[in-house]
PDB file of N, CA and C in Angstrom:
ATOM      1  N   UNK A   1      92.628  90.845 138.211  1.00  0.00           N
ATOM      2  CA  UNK A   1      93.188  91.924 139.005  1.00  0.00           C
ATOM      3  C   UNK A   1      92.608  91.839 140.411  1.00  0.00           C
ATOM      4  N   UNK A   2      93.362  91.952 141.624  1.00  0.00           N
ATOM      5  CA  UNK A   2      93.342  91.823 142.859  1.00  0.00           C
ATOM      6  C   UNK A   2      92.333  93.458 143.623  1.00  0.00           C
ATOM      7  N   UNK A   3      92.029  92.917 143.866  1.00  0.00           N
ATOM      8  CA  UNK A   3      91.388  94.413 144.741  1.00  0.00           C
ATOM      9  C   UNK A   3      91.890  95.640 145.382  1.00  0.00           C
ATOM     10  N   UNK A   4      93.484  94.717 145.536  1.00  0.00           N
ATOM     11  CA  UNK A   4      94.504  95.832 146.371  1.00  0.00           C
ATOM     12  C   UNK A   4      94.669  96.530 144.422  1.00  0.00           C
ATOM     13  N   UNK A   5      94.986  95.595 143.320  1.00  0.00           N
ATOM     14  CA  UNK A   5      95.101  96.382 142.650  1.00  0.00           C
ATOM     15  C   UNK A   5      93.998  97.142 141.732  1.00  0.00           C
ATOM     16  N   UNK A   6      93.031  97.169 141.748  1.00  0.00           N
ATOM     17  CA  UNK A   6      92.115  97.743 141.326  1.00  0.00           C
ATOM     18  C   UNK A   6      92.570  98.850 142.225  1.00  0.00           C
ATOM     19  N   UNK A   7      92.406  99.098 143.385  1.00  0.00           N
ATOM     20  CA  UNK A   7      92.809 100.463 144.638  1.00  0.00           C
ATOM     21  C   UNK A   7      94.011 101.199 144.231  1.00  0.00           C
ATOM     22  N   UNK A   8      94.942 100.732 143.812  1.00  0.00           N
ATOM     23  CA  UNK A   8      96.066 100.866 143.238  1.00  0.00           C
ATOM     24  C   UNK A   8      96.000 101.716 142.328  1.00  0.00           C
ATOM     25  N   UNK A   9      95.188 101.032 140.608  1.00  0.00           N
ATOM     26  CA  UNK A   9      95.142 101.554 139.762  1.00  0.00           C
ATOM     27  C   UNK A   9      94.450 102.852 139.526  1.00  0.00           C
ATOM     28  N   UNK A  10      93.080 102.773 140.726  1.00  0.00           N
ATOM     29  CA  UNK A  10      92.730 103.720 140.789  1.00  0.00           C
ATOM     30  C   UNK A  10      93.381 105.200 141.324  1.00  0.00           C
ATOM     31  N   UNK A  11      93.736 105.043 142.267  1.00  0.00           N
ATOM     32  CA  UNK A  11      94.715 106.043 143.005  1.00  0.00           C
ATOM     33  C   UNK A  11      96.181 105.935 142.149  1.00  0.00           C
ATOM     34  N   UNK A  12      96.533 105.753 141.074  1.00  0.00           N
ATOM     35  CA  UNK A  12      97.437 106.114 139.927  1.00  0.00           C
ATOM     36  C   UNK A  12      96.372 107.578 139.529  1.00  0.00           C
ATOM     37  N   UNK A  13      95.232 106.842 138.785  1.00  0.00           N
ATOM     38  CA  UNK A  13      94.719 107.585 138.167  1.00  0.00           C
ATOM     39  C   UNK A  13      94.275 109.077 138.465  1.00  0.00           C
ATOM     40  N   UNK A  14      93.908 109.293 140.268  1.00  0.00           N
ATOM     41  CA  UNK A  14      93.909 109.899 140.946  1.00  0.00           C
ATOM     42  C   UNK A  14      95.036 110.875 141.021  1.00  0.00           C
ATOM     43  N   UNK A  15      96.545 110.354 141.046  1.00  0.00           N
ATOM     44  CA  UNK A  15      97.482 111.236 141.220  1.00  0.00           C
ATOM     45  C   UNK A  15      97.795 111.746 139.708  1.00  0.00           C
ATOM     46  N   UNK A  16      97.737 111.283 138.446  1.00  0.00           N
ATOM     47  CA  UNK A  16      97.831 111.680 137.568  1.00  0.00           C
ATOM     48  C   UNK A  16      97.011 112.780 137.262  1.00  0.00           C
ATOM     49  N   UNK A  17      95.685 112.636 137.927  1.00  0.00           N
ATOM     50  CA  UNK A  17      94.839 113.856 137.516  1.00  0.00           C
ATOM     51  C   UNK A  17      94.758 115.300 138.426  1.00  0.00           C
ATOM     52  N   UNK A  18      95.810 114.735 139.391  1.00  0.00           N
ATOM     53  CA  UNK A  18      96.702 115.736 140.424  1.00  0.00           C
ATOM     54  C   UNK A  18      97.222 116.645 139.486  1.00  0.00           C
ATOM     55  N   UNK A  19      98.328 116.085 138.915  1.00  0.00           N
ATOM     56  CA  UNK A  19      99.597 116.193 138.469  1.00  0.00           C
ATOM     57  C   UNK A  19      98.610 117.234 137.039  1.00  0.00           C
ATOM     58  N   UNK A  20      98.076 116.972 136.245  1.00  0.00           N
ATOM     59  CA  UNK A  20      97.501 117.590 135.567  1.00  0.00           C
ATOM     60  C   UNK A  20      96.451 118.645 135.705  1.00  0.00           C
ATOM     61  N   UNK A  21      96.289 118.691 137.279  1.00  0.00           N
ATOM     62  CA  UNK A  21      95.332 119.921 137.128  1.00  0.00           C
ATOM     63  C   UNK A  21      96.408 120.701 137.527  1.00  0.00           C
ATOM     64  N   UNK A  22      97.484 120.608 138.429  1.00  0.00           N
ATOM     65  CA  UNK A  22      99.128 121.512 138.567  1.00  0.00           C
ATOM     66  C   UNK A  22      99.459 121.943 137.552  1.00  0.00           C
ATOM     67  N   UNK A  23      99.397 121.266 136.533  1.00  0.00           N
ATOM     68  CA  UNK A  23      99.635 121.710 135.010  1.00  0.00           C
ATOM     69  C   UNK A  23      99.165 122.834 134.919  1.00  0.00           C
ATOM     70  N   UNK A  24      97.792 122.766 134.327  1.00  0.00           N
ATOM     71  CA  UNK A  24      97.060 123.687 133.796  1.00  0.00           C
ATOM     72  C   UNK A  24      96.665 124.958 134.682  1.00  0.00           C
ATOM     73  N   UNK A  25      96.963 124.826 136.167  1.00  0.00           N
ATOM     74  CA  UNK A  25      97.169 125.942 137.141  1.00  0.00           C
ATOM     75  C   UNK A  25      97.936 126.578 136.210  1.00  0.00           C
ATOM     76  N   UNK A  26      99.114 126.451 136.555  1.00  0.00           N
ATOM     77  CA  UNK A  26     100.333 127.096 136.390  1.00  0.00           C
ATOM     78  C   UNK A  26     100.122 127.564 134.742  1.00  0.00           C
ATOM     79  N   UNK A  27      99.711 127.457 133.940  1.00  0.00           N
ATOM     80  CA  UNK A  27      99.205 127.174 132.475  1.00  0.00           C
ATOM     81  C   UNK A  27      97.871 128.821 132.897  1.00  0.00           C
ATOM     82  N   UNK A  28      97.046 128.765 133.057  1.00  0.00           N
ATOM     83  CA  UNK A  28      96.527 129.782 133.811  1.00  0.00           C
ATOM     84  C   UNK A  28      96.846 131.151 134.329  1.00  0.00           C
ATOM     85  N   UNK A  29      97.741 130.600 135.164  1.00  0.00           N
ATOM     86  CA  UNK A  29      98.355 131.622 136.374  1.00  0.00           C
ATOM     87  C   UNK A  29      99.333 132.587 135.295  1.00  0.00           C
ATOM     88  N   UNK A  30     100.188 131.147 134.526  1.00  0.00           N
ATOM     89  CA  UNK A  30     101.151 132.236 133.602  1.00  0.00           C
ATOM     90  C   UNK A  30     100.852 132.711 132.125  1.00  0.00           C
ATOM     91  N   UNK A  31      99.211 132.499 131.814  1.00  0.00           N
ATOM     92  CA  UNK A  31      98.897 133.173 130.346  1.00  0.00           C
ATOM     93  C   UNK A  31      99.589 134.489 129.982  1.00  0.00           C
ATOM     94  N   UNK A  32      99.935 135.122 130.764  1.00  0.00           N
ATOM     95  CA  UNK A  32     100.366 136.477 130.459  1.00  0.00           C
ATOM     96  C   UNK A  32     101.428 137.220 130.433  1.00  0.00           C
ATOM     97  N   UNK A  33     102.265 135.817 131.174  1.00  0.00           N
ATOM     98  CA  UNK A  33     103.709 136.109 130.943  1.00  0.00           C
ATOM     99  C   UNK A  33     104.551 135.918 130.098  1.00  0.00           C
ATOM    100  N   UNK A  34     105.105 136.866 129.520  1.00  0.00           N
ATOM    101  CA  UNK A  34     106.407 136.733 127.981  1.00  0.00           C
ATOM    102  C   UNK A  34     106.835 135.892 128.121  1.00  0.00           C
ATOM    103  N   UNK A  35     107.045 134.983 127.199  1.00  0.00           N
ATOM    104  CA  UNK A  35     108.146 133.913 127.041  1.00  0.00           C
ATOM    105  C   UNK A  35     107.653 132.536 127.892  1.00  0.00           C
ATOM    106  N   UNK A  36     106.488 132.642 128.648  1.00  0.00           N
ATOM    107  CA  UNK A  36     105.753 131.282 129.321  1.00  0.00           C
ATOM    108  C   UNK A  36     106.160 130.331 128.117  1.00  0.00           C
ATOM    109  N   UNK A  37     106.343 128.872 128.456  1.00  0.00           N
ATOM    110  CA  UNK A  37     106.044 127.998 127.678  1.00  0.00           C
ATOM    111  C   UNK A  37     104.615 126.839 128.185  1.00  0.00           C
ATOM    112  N   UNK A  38     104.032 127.057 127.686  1.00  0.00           N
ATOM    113  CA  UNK A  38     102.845 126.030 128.142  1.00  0.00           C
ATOM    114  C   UNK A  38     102.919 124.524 128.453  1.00  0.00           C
ATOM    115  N   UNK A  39     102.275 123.844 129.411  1.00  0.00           N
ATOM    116  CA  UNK A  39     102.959 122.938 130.127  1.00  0.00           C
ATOM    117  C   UNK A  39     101.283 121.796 129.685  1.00  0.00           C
ATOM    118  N   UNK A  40     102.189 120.765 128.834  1.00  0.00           N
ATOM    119  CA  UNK A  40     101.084 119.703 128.469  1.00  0.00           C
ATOM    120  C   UNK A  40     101.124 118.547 129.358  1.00  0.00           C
ATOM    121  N   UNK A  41     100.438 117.885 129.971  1.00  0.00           N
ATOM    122  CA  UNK A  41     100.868 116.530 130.431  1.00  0.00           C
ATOM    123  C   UNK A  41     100.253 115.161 129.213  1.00  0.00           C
ATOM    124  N   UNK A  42     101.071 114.237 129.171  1.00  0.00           N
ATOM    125  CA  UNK A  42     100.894 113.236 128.941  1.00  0.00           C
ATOM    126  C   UNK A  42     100.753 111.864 130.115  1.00  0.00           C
ATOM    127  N   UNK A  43      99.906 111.419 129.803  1.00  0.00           N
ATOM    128  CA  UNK A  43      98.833 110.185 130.425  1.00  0.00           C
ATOM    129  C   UNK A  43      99.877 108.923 129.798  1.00  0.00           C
ATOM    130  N   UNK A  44     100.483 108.165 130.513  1.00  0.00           N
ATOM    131  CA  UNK A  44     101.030 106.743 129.543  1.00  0.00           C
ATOM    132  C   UNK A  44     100.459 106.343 130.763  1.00  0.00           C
ATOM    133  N   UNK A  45     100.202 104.857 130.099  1.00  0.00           N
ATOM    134  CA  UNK A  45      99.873 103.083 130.831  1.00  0.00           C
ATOM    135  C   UNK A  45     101.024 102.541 131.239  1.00  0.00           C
ATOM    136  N   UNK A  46     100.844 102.294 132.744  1.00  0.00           N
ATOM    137  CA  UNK A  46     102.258 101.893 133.285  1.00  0.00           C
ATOM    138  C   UNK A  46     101.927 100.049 133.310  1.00  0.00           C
ATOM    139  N   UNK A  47     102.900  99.310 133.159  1.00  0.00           N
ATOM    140  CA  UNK A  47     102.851  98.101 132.821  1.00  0.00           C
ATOM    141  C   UNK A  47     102.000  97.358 133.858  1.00  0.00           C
ATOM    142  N   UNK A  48     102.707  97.736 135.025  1.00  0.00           N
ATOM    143  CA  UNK A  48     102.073  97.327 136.524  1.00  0.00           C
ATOM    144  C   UNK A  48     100.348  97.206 136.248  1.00  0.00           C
ATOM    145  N   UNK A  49      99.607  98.221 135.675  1.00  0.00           N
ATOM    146  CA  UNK A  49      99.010  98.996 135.910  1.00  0.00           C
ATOM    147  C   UNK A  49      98.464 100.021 136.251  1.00  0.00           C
ATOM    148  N   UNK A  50      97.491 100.769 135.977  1.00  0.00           N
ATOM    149  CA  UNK A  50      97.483 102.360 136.340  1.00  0.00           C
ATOM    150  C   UNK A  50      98.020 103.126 135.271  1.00  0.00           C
ATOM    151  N   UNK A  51      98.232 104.728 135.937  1.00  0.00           N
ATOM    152  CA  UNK A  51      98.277 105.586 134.495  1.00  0.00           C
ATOM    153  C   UNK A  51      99.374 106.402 135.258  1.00  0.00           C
ATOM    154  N   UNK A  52     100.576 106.925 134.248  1.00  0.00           N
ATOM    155  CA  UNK A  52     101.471 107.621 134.741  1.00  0.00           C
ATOM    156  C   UNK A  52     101.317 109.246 134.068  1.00  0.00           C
ATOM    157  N   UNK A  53     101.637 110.358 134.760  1.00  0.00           N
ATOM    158  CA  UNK A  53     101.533 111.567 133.828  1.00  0.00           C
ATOM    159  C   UNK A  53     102.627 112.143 134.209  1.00  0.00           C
ATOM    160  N   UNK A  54     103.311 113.006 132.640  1.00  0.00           N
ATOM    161  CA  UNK A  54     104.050 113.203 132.471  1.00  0.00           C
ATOM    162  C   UNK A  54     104.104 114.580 131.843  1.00  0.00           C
ATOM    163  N   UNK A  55     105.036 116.132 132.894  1.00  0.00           N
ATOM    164  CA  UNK A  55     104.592 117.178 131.958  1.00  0.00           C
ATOM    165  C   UNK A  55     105.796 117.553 131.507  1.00  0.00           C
ATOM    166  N   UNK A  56     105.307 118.454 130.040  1.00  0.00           N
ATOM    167  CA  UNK A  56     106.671 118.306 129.745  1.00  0.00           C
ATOM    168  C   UNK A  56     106.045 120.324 128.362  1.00  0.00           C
ATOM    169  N   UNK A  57     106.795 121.301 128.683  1.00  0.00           N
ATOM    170  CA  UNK A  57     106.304 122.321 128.233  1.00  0.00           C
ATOM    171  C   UNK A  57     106.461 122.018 126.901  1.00  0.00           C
ATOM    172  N   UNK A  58     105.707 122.931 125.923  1.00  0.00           N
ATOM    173  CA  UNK A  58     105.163 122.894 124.561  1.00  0.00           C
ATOM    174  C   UNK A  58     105.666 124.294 123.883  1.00  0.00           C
ATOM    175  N   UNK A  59     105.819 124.546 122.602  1.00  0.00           N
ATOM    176  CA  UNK A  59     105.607 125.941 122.168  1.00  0.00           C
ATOM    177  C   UNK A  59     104.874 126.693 121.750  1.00  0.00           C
ATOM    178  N   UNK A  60     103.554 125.740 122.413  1.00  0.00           N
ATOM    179  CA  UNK A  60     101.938 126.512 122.068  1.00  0.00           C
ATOM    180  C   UNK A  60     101.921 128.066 122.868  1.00  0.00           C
ATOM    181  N   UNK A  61     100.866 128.761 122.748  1.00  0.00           N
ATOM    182  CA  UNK A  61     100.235 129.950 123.443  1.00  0.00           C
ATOM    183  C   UNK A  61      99.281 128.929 124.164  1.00  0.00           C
ATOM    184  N   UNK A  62      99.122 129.748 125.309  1.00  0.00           N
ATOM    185  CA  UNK A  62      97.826 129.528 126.252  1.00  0.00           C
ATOM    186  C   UNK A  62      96.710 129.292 126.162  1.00  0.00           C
ATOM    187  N   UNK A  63      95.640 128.736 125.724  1.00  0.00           N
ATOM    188  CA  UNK A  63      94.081 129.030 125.609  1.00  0.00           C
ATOM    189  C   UNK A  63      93.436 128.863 126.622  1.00  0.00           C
ATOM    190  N   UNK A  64      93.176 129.660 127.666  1.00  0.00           N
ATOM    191  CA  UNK A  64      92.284 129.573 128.702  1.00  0.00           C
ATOM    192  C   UNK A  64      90.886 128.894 128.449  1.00  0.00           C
ATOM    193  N   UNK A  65      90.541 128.853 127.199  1.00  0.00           N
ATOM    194  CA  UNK A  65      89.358 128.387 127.036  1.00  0.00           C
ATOM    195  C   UNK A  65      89.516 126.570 127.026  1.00  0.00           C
ATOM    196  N   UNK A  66      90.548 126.364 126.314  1.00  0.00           N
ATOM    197  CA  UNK A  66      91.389 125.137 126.159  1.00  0.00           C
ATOM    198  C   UNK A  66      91.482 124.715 127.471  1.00  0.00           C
ATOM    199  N   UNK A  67      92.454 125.291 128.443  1.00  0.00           N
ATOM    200  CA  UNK A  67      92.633 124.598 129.791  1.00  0.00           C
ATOM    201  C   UNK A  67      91.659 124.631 130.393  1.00  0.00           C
ATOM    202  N   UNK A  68      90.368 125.400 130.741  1.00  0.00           N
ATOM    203  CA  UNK A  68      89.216 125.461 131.444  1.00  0.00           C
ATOM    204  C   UNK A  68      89.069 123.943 130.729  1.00  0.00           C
ATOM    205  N   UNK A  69      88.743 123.390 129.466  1.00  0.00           N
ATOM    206  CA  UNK A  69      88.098 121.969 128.895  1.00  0.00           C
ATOM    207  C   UNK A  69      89.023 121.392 129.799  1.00  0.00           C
ATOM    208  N   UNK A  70      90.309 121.274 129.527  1.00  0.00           N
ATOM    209  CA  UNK A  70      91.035 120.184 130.062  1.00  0.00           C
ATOM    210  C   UNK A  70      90.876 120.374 132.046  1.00  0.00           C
ATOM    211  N   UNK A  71      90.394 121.573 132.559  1.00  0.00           N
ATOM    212  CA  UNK A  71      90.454 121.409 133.952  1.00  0.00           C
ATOM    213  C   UNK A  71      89.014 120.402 134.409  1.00  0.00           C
ATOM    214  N   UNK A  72      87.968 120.487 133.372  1.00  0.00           N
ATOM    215  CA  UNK A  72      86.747 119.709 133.595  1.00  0.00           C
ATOM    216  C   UNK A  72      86.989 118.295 133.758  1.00  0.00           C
ATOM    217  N   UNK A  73      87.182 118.124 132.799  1.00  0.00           N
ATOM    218  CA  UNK A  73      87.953 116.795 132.275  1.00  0.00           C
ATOM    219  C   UNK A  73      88.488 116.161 133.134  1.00  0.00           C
ATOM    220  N   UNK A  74      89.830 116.763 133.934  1.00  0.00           N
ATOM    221  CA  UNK A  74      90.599 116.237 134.760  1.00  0.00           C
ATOM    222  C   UNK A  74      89.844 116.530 136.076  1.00  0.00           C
ATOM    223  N   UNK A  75      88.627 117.272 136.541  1.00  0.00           N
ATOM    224  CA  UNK A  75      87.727 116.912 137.272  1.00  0.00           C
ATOM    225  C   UNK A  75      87.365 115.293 137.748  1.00  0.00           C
ATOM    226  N   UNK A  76      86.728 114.971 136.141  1.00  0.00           N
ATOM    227  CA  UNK A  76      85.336 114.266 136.205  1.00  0.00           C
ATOM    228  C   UNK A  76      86.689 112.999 136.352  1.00  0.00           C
ATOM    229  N   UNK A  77      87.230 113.266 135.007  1.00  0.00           N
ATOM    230  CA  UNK A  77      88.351 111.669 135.834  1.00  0.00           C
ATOM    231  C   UNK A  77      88.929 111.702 136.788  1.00  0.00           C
ATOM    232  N   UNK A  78      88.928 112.276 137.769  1.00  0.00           N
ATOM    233  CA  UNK A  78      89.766 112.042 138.960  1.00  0.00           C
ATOM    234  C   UNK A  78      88.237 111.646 139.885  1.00  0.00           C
ATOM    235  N   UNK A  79      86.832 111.915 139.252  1.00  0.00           N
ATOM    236  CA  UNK A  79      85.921 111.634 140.259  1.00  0.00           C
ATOM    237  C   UNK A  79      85.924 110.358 139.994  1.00  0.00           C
ATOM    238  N   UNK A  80      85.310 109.660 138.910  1.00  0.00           N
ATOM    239  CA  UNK A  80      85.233 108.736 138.327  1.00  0.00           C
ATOM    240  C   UNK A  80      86.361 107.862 139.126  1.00  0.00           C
ATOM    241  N   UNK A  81      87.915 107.606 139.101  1.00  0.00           N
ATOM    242  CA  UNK A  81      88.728 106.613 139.713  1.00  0.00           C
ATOM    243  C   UNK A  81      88.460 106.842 141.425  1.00  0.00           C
ATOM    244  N   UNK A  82      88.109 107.710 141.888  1.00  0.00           N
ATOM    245  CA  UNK A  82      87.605 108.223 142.992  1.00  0.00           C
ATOM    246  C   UNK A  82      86.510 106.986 143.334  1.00  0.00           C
ATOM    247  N   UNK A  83      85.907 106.751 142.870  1.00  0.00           N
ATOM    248  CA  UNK A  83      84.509 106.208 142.661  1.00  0.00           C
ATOM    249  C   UNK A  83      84.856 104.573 142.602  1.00  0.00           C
ATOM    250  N   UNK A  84      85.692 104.453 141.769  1.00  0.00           N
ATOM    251  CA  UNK A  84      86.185 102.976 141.723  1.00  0.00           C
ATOM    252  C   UNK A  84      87.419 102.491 143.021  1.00  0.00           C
ATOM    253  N   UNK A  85      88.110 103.765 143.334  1.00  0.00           N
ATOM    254  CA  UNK A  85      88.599 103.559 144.595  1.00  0.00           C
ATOM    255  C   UNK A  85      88.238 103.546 145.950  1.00  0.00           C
ATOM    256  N   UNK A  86      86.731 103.900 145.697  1.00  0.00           N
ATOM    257  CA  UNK A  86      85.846 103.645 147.407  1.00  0.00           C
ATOM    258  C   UNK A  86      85.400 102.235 146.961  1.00  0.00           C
ATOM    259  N   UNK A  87      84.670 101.764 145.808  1.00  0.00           N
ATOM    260  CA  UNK A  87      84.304 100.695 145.590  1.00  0.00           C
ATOM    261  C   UNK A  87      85.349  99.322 145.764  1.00  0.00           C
ATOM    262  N   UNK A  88      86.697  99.694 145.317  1.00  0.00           N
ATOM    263  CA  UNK A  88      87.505  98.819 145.677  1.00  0.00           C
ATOM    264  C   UNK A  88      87.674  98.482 147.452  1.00  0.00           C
ATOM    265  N   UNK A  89      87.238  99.818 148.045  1.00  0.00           N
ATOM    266  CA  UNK A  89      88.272  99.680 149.473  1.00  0.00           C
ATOM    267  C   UNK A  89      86.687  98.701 150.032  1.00  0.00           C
ATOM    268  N   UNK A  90      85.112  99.199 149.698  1.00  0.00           N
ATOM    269  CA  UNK A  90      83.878  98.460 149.962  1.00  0.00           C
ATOM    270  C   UNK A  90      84.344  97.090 150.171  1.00  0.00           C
ATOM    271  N   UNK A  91      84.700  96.464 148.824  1.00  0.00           N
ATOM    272  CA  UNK A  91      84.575  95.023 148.493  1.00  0.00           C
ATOM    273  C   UNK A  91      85.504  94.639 149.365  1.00  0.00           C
ATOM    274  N   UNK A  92      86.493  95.449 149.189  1.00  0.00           N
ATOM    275  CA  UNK A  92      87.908  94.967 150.538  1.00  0.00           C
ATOM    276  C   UNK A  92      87.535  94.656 151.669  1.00  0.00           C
ATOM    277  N   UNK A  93      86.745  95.661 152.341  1.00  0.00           N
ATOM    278  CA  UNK A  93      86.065  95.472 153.644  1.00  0.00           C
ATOM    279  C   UNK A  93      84.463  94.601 153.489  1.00  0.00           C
ATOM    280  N   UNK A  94      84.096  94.209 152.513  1.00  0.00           N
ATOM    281  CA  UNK A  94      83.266  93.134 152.723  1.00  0.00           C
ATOM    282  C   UNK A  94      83.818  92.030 152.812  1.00  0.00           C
ATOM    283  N   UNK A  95      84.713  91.368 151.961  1.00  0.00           N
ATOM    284  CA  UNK A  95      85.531  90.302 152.377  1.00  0.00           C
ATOM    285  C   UNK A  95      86.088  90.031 153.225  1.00  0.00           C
ATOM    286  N   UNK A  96      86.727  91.268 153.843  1.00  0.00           N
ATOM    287  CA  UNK A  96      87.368  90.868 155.390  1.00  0.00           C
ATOM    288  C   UNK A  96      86.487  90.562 156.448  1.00  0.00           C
ATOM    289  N   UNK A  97      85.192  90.965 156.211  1.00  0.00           N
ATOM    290  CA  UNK A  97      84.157  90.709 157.067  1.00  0.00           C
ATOM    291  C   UNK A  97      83.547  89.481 156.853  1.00  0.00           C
ATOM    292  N   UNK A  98      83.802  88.624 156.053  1.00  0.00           N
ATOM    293  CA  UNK A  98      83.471  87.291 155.551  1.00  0.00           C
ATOM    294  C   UNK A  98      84.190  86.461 155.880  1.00  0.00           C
ATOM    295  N   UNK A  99      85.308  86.607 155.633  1.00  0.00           N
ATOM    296  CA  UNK A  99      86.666  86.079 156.566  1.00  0.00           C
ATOM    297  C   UNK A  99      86.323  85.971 157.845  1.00  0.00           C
ATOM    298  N   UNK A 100      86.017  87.121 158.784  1.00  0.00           N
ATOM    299  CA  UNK A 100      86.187  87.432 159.968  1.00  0.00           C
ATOM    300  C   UNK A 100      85.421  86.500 160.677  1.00  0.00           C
ATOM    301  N   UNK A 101      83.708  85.782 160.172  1.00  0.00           N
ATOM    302  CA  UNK A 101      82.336  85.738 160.683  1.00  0.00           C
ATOM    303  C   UNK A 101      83.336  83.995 160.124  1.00  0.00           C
TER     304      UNK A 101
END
């Protein structure tokens, strides 16, 4: 895997864990409204690489205690590809500087 795509995959992972903390906002915001349907996302592996998410409502009830886990969660992984996406852009810019000299 190329460095542009390591950067890539990471910033998938990044927007997926976008897309899932929108979720569980709204999952939150509407615990209390009649007839809410609760909004799950699913995580698939896109061929390219990277991670695609996908929400799609449920006929569960709300558990605030539930989405608080899943808002951590989708914290720490969005830090985590965060982390591999500065490291990718590092190595990027060390090489170009190797090139350059």
């Amino acid at each position: 895997m190329s460095i542009s795509g390591i950067s890539s995959t990471a910033l998938s992972g990044m927007r997926a864990q976008t897309t899932r903390v929108s979720a569980i906002a709204n999952n939150i915001a509407n615990s209390s409204t009649p007839g809410y349907a609760r909004l799950n996302t699913s995580l698939t592996s896109v061929e390219s690489g990277g991670v695609q998410a996908v929400v799609c409502p449920t006929a569960s009830d709300v558990d605030p205690a539930a989405e608080l886990t899943d808002l951590i969660e989708a914290e720490q992984t969005y830090k985590a590809n965060a982390v591999v996406f500065e490291a990718g852009a590092d190595m990027w810019e060390m090489l170009m500087s190797i090139k350059r000299d």
